[in-house]
Protein backbone atom coordinates (compact mmCIF):
# COMPACT_ATOMS: atom_id res chain seq x y z
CA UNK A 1 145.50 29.45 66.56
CA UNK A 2 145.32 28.98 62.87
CA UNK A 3 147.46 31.26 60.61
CA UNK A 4 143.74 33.38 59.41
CA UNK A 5 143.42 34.28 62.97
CA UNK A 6 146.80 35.10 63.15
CA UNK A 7 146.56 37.45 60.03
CA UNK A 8 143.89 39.01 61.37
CA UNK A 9 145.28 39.53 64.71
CA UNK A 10 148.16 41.53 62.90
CA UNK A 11 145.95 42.97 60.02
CA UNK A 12 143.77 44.62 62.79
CA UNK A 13 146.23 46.68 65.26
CA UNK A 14 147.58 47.53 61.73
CA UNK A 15 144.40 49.15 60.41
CA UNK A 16 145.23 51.62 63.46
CA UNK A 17 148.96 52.72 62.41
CA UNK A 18 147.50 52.99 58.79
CA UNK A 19 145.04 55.54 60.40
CA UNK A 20 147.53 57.11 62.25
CA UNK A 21 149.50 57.67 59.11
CA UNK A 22 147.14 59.19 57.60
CA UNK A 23 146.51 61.95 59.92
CA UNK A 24 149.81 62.72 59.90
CA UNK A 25 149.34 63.52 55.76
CA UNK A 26 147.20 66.48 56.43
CA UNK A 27 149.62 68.92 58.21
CA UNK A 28 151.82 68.87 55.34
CA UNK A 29 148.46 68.33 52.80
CA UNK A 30 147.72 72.21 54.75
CA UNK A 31 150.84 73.58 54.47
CA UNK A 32 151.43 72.63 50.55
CA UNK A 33 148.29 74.24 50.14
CA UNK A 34 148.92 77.55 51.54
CA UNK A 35 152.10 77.60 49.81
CA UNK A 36 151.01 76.44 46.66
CA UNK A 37 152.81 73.13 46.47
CA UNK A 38 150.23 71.80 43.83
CA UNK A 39 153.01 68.09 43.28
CA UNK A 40 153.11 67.61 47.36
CA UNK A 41 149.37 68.26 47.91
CA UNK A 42 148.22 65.79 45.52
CA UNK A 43 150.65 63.49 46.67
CA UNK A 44 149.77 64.26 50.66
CA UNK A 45 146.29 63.58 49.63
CA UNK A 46 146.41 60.72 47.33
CA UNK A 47 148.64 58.85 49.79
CA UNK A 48 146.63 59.82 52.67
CA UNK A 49 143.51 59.16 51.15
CA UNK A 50 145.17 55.99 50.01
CA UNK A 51 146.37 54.48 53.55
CA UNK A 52 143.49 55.77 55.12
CA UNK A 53 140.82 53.31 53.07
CA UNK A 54 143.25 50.93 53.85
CA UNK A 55 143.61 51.66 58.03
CA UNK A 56 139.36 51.57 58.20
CA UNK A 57 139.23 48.47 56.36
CA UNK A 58 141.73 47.07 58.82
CA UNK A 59 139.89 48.38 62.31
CA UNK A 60 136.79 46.95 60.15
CA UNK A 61 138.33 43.18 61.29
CA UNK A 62 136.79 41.72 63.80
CA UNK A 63 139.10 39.22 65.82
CA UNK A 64 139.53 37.96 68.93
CA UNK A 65 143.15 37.17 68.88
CA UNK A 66 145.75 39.06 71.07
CA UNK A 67 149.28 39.57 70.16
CA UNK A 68 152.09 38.09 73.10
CA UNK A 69 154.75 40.19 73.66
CA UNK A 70 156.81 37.53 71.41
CA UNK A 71 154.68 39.00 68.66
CA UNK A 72 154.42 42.66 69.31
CA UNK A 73 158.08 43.25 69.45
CA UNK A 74 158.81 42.25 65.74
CA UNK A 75 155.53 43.93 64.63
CA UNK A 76 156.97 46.97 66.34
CA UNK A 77 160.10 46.79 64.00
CA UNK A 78 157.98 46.23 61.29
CA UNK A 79 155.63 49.40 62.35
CA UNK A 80 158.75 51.78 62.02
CA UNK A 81 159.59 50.01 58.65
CA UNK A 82 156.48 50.30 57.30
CA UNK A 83 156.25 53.95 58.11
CA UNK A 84 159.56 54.28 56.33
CA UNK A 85 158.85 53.33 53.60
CA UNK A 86 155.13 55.19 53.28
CA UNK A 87 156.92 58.36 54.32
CA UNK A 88 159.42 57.76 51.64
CA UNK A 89 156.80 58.36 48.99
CA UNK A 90 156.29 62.03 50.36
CA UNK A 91 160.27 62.76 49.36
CA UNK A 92 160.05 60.97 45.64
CA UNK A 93 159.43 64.64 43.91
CA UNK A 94 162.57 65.56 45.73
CA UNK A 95 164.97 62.67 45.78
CA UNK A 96 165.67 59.52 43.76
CA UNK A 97 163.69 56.44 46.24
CA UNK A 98 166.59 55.72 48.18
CA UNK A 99 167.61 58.88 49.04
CA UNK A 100 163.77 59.55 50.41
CA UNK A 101 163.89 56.34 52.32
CA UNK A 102 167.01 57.41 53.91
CA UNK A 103 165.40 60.80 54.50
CA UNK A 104 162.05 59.32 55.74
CA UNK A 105 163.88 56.43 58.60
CA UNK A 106 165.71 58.93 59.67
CA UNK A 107 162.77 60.94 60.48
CA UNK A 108 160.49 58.73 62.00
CA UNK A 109 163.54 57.07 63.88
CA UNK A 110 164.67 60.50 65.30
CA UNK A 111 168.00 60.37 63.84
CA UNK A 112 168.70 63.77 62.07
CA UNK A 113 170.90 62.61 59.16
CA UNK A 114 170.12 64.27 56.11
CA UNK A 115 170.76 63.71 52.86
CA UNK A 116 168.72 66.57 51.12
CA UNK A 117 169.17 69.98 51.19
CA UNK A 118 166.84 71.32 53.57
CA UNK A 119 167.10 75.09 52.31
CA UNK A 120 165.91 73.34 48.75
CA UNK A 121 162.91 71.49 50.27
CA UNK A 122 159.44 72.81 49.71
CA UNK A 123 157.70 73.92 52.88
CA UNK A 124 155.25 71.14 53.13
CA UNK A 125 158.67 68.85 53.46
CA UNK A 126 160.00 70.69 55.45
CA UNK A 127 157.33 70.41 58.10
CA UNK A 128 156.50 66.53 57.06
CA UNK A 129 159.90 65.48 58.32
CA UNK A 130 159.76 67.62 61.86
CA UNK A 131 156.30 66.02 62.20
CA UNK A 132 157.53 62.58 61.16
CA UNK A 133 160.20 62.96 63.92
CA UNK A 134 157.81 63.78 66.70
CA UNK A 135 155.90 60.86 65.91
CA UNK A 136 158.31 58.83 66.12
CA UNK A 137 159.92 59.75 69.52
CA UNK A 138 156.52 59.81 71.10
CA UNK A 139 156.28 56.39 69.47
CA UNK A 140 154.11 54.97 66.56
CA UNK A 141 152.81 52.68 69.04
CA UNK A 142 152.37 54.62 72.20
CA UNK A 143 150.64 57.47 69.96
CA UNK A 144 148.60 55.36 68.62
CA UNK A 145 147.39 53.30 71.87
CA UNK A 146 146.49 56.99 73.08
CA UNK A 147 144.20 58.04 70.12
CA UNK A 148 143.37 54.66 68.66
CA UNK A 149 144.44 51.44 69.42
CA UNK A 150 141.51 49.37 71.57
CA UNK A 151 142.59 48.31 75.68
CA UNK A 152 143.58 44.87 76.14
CA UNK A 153 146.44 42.47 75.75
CA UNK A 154 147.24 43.45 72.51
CA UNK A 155 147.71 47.01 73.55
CA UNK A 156 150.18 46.07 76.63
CA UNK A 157 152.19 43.88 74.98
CA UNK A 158 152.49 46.40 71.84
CA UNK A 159 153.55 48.99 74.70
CA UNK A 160 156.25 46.93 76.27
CA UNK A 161 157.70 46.35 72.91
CA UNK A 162 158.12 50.00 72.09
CA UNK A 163 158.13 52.34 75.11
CA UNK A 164 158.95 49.67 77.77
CA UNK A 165 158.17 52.04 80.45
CA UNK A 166 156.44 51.71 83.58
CA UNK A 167 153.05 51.51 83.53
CA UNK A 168 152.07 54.97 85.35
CA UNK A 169 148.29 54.25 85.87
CA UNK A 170 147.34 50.97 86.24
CA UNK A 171 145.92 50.94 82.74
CA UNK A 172 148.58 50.95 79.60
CA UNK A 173 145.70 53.18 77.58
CA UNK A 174 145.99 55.66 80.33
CA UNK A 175 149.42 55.24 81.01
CA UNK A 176 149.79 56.23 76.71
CA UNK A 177 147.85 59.27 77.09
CA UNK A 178 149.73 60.08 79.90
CA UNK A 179 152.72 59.81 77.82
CA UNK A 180 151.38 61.66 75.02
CA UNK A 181 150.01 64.54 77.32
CA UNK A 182 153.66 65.12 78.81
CA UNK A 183 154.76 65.09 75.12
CA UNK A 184 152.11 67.38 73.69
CA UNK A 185 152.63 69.63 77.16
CA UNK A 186 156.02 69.84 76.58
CA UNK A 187 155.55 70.86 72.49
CA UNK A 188 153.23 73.10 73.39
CA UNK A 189 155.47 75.46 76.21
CA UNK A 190 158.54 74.94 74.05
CA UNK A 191 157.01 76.49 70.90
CA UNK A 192 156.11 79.54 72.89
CA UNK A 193 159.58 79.45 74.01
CA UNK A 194 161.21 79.85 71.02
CA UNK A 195 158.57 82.03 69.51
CA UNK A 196 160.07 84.60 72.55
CA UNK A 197 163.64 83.90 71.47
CA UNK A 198 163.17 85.25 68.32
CA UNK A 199 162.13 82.22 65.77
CA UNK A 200 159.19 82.99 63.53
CA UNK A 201 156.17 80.96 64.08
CA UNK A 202 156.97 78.33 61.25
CA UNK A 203 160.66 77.45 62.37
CA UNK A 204 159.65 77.44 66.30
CA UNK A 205 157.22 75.01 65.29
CA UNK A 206 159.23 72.80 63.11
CA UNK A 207 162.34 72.79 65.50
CA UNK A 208 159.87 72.12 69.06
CA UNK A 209 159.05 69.45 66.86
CA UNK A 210 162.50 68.12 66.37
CA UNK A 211 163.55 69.11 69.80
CA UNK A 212 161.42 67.27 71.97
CA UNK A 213 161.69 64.08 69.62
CA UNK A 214 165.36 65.14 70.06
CA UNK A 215 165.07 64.13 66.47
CA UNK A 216 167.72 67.31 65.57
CA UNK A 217 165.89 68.07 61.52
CA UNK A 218 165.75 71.90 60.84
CA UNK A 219 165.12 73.92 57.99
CA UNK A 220 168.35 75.11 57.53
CA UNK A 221 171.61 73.60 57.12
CA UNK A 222 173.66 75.25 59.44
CA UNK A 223 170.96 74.26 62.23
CA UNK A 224 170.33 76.59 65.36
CA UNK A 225 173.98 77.94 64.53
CA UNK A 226 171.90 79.88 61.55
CA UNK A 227 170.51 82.41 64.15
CA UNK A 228 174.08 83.22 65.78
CA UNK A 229 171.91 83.94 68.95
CA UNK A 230 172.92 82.85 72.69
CA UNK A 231 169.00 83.38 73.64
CA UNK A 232 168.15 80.74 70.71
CA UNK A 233 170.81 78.15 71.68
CA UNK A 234 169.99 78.50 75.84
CA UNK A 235 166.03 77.81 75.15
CA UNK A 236 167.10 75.08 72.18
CA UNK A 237 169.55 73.71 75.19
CA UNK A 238 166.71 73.56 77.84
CA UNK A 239 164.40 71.72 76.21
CA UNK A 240 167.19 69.37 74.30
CA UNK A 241 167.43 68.07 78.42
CA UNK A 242 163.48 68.13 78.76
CA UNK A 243 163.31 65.72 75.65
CA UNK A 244 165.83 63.42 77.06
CA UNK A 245 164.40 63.35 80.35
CA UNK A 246 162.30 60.21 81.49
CA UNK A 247 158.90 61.31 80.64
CA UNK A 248 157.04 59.81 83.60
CA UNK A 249 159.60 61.64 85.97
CA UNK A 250 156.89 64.60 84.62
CA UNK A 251 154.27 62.89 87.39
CA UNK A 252 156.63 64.21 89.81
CA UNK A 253 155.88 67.95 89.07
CA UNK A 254 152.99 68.17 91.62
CA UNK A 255 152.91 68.67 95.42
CA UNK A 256 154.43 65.92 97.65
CA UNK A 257 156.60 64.59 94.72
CA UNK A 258 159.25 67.24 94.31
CA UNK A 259 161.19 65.76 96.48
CA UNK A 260 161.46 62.70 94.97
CA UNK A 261 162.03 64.03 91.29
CA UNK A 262 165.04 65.63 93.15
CA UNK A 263 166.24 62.13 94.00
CA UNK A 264 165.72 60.59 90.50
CA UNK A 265 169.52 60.26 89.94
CA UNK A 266 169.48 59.47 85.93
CA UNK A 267 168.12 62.72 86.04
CA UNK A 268 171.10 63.98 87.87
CA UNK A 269 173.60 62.11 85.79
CA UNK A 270 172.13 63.54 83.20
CA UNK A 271 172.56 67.37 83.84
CA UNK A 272 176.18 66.03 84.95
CA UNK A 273 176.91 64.76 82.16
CA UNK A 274 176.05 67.00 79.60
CA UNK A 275 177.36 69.92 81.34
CA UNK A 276 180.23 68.06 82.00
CA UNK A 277 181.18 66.78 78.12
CA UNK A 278 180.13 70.17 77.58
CA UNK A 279 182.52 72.01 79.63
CA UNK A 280 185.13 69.80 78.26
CA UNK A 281 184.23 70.15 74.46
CA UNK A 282 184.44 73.64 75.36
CA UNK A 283 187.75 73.95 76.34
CA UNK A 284 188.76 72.34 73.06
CA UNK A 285 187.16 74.34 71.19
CA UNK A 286 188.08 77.48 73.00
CA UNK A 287 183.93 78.79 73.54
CA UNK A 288 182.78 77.61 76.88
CA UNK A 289 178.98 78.36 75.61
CA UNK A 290 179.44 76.57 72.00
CA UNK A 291 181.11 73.75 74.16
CA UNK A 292 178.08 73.24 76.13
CA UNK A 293 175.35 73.11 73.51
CA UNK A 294 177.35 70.78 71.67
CA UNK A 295 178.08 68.57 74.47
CA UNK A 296 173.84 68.81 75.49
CA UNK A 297 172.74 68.03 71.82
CA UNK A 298 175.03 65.05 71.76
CA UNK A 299 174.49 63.53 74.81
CA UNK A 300 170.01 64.13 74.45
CA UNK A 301 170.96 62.66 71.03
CA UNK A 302 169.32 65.48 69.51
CA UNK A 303 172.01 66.47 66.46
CA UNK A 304 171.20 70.22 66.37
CA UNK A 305 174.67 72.18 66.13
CA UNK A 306 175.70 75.68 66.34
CA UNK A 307 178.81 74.88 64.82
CA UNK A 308 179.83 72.42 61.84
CA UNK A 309 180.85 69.30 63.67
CA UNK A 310 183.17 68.48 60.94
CA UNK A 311 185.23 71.79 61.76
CA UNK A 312 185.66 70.58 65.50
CA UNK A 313 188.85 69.43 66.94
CA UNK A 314 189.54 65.95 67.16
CA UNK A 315 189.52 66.24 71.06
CA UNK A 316 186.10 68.06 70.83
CA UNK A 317 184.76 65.34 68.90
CA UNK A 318 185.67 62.45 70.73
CA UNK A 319 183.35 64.08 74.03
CA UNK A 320 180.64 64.46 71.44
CA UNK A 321 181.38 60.34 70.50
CA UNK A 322 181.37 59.47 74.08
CA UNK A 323 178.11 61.29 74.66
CA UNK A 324 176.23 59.69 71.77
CA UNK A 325 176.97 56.20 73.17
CA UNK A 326 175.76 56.91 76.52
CA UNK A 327 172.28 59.29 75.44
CA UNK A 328 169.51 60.17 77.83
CA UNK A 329 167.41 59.05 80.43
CA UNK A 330 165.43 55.76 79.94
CA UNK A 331 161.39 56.39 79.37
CA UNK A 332 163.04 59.17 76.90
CA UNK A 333 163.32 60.12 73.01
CA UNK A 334 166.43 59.88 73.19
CA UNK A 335 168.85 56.87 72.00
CA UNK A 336 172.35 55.61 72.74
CA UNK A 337 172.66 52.78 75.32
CA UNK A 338 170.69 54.94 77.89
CA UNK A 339 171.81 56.01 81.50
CA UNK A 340 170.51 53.27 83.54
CA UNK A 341 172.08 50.67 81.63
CA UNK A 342 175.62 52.53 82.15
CA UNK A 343 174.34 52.61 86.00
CA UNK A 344 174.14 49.00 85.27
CA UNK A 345 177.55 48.48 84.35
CA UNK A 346 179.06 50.66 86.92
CA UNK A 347 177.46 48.21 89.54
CA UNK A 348 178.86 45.27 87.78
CA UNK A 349 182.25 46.94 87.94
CA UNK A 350 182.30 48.11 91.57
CA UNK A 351 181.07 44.22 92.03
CA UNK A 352 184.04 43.03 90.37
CA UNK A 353 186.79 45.43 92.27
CA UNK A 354 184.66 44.38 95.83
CA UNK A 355 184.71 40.62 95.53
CA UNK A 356 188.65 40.86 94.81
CA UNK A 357 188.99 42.40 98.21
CA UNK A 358 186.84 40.50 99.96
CA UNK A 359 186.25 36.89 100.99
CA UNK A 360 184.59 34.95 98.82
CA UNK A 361 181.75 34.03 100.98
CA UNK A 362 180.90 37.39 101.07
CA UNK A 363 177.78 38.87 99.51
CA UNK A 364 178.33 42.24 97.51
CA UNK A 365 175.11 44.06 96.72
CA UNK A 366 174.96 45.44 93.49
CA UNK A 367 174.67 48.99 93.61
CA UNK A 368 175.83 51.72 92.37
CA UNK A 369 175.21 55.43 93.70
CA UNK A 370 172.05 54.17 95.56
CA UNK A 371 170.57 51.78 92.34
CA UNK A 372 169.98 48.65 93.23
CA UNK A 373 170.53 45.56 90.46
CA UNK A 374 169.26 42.11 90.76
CA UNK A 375 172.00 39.68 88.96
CA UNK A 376 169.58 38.93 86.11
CA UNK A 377 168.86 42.95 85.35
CA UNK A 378 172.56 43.74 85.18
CA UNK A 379 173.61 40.46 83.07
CA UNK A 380 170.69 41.43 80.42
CA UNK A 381 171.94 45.58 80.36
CA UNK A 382 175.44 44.32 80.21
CA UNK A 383 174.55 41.85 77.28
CA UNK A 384 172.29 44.40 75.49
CA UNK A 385 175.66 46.90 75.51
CA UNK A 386 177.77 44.19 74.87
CA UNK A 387 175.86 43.84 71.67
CA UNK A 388 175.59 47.61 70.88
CA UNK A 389 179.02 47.79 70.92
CA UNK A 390 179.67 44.19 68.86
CA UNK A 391 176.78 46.04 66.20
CA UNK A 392 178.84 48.79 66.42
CA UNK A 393 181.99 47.95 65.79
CA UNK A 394 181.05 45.46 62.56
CA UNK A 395 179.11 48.83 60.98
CA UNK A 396 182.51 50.82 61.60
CA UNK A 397 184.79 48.46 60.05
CA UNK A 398 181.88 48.05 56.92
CA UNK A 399 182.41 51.73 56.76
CA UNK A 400 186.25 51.94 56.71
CA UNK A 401 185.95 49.36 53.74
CA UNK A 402 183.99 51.56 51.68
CA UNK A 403 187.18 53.82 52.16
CA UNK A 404 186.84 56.59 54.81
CA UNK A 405 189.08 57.05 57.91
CA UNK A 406 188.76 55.13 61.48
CA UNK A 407 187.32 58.24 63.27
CA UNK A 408 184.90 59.34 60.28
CA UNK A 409 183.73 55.80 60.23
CA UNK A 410 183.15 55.42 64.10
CA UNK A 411 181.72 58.78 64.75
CA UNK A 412 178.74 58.59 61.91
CA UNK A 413 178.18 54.70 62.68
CA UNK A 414 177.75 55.99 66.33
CA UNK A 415 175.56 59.01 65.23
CA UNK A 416 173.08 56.78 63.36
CA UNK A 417 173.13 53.98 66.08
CA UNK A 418 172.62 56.43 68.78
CA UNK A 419 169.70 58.23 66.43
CA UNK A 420 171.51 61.69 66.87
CA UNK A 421 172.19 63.00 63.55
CA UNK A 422 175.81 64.68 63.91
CA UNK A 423 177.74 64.08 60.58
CA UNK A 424 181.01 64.40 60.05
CA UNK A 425 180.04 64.79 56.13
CA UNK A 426 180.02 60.80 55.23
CA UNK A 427 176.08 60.69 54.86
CA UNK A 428 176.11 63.49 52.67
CA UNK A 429 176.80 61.61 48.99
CA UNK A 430 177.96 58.38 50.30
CA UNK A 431 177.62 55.20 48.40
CA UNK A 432 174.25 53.60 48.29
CA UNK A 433 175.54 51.02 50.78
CA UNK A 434 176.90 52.98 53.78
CA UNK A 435 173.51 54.48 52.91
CA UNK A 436 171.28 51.51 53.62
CA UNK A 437 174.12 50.40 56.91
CA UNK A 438 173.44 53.92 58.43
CA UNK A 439 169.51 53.44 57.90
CA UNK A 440 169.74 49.70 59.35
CA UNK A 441 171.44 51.37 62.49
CA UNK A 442 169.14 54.10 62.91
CA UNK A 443 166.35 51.33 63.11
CA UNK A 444 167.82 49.25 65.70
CA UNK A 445 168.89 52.09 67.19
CA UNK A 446 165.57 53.45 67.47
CA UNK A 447 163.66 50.31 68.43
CA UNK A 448 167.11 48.92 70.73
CA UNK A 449 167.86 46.14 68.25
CA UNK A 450 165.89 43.30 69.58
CA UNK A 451 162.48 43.92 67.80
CA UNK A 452 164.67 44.29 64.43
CA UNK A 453 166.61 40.84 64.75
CA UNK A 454 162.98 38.85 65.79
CA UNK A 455 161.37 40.93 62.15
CA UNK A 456 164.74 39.34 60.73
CA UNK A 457 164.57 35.60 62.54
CA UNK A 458 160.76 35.76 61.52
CA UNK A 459 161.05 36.75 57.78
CA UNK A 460 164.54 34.30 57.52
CA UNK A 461 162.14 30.82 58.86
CA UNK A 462 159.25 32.00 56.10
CA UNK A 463 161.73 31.72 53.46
């Protein structure tokens, strides 16, 4: 393959994401119209317009060269880069470029830190950033494979690279819009929901779109805590779970499958786990119901609060910590190390404590509450946390350089990793450094690191 055809072969699947892009301009190019946002309009359209010529002249190319899955996983990293930076051109009438970028990666990464003033941000913005956060839990890719992108081997090996899900239909183009039907199902019933809990049609709009991305932006800066309502934090709560719930567990919702959606134990662990960290933070805090909507928002990886985080006790925090780490269900929006990679390590462990006790001819499955391992999946999970952790731990001790405490340090470094969005205040007015270490995290974070070290090993060999 000569390195033309290889352009190309990158140049065209491109051309689709520019499109995609593009559409995504004219919500907010509607909205800064019917408010009267004359700067953002011009700049939805120009930019729109802009990326658009650019996305047909790229679908224009005509190749016959597939991207392997070697390929597609940096170009995935690159995808969520490139959108970055395009979406940081929407915030520049706002915010100085950095600041924007910051904004825009941790929108279209799902994170939730903010370092704007969301009360301050013109409506268009507003709804631009809740938009660029549902796009970018349904995934850049997997949207686009559903609307856009062509069938073939460039299309699967794109998918594997972001969504790494199972294929549900036999065909990854079906198995997308699959995907983007649960997604757009979901959307759909939760903005009604919150509509009947007592949001006005703008902010149930922006916040379904935040909540099922578990992405965490809202218009206000005390978050869902600015309504003071149970009825507003129960619905936010539900579908906080339904966004970090596998989406192809979804499938299940039809006769003859109940029963084995009921058996789906991440699912379980899940509902466990949240209600459990919940309970827990509650007690802390001394408000059983505040408890568990923290508790749910941190372990989905959402970020919405009904409290300040910062004002938490140190105990309350530390459950919130542990539940960013873990997150949601795999298949999911949400981040941390996922569910079935802890199952992953629990197996390993009960391996270890069995083969101590036993002889060592014996064979010890490995298993752990009815999940089945081979050696090679658990050694790659345990490796993958292994370097979460190692990432981790070198952005928390960059952080306590730049001068803030252990626990501050840890807890946002986790936050951004874990593309949740809880602050205990460092993101707003740090340092232009911690600022580009929390956006590097959110990326891995987003895209579970691999994709973003390839994009690095690639672009390090060019130079």
């Amino acid at each position: 393959m000569t390195s033309m055809d290889r352009l190309v072969g990158l140049l065209n699947p491109l051309g689709y994401l520019f499109l995609l892009f593009a559409a995504v301009t004219v919500p907010g190019a509607l909205v800064a119209g019917l408010y009267r946002e004359w700067t953002e309009l011009g700049l939805f359209l120009s930019l729109g317009g802009g990326v658009a010529v650019l996305g047909v002249l790229g679908v224009r190319l005509r190749t016959t060269t597939s991207l392997s899955l070697k390929e597609a996983l940096p170009f995935t990293a690159f995808a969520y880069l490139l959108f970055s930076l395009l979406g940081a051109v929407i915030f520049l009438p706002v915010a100085p470029f950095l600041d924007s970028w910051f904004e825009s990666m941790s929108g279209i990464t799902t994170t939730g830190l903010s370092v704007l003033n969301p009360e301050a941000l013109p409506r268009s913005l507003v709804l631009f950033r809740s938009l660029y956060q549902w796009i970018g839990g349904g995934g850049i890719i997997v949207i686009s494979l559903a609307l856009l992108l062509p069938p073939g081997r460039t299309a699967l090996a794109l998918y594997g690279a972001e969504h790494g899900g199972d294929n549900l239909a036999g065909s990854v183009k079906l198995t997308a819009r699959r995907v983007a039907l649960v997604y757009l199902a979901l959307t759909a019933v939760g903005f009604v929901a919150y509509l009947t809990a007592g949001m006005s049609p703008f902010d149930a709009g922006v916040h379904i779109l935040s909540t099922i991305s578990t992405g965490g932006f809202s218009p206000y800066s005390d978050s869902i805590g600015h309504w003071r309502s149970p009825a507003v934090e129960a619905v936010v709560a539900v579908f906080m779970l339904l966004g970090a719930t596998s989406f192809p567990l979804f499938w299940l919702l039809r006769p003859g499958k109940i029963r084995t959606l009921t058996r789906e134990r991440q699912l379980w662990a899940l509902l466990f786990m949240s209600l459990g960290l919940g309970a827990l933070t509650g007690a802390a805090v001394g408000s059983l119901g505040e408890g568990l909507f923290q508790g749910i928002s941190a372990v989905t990886t959402t970020g919405f609060t009904s409290t300040p985080t910062a004002s938490l006790p140190p105990a309350s925090r530390f459950m919130l910590l542990l539940g960013m780490i873990v997150g949601g269900c795999g298949g999911s929006t949400a981040g941390g190390i996922k569910l079935f990679r802890l199952f992953a390590l629990l197996a390993l462990l009960r391996w270890l404590f069995a083969k101590a006790r036993l002889p060592k001819e014996a064979e010890v499955p490995l298993r752990f509450l009815g999940e089945r391992f081979s050696s090679e999946e658990a050694m790659r999970m345990a490796a993958y946390v292994f370097l979460y952790f190692g990432i981790l731990a070198v952005a928390t001790v960059a952080l306590v350089y730049w001068g803030y405490g252990l626990e501050e340090s840890l807890f946002e470094a986790a936050s951004a990793q874990g593309t949740v969005g809880l602050s205990l205040g460092i993101t707003q007015g740090g340092p232009s450094g911690v600022k580009l270490i929390l956006m590097l995290l959110m990326w891995m974070g987003r895209l579970e690191i691999l994709p973003v070290l390839l994009l690095f090993r690639r672009a390090v060999r060019r130079t």
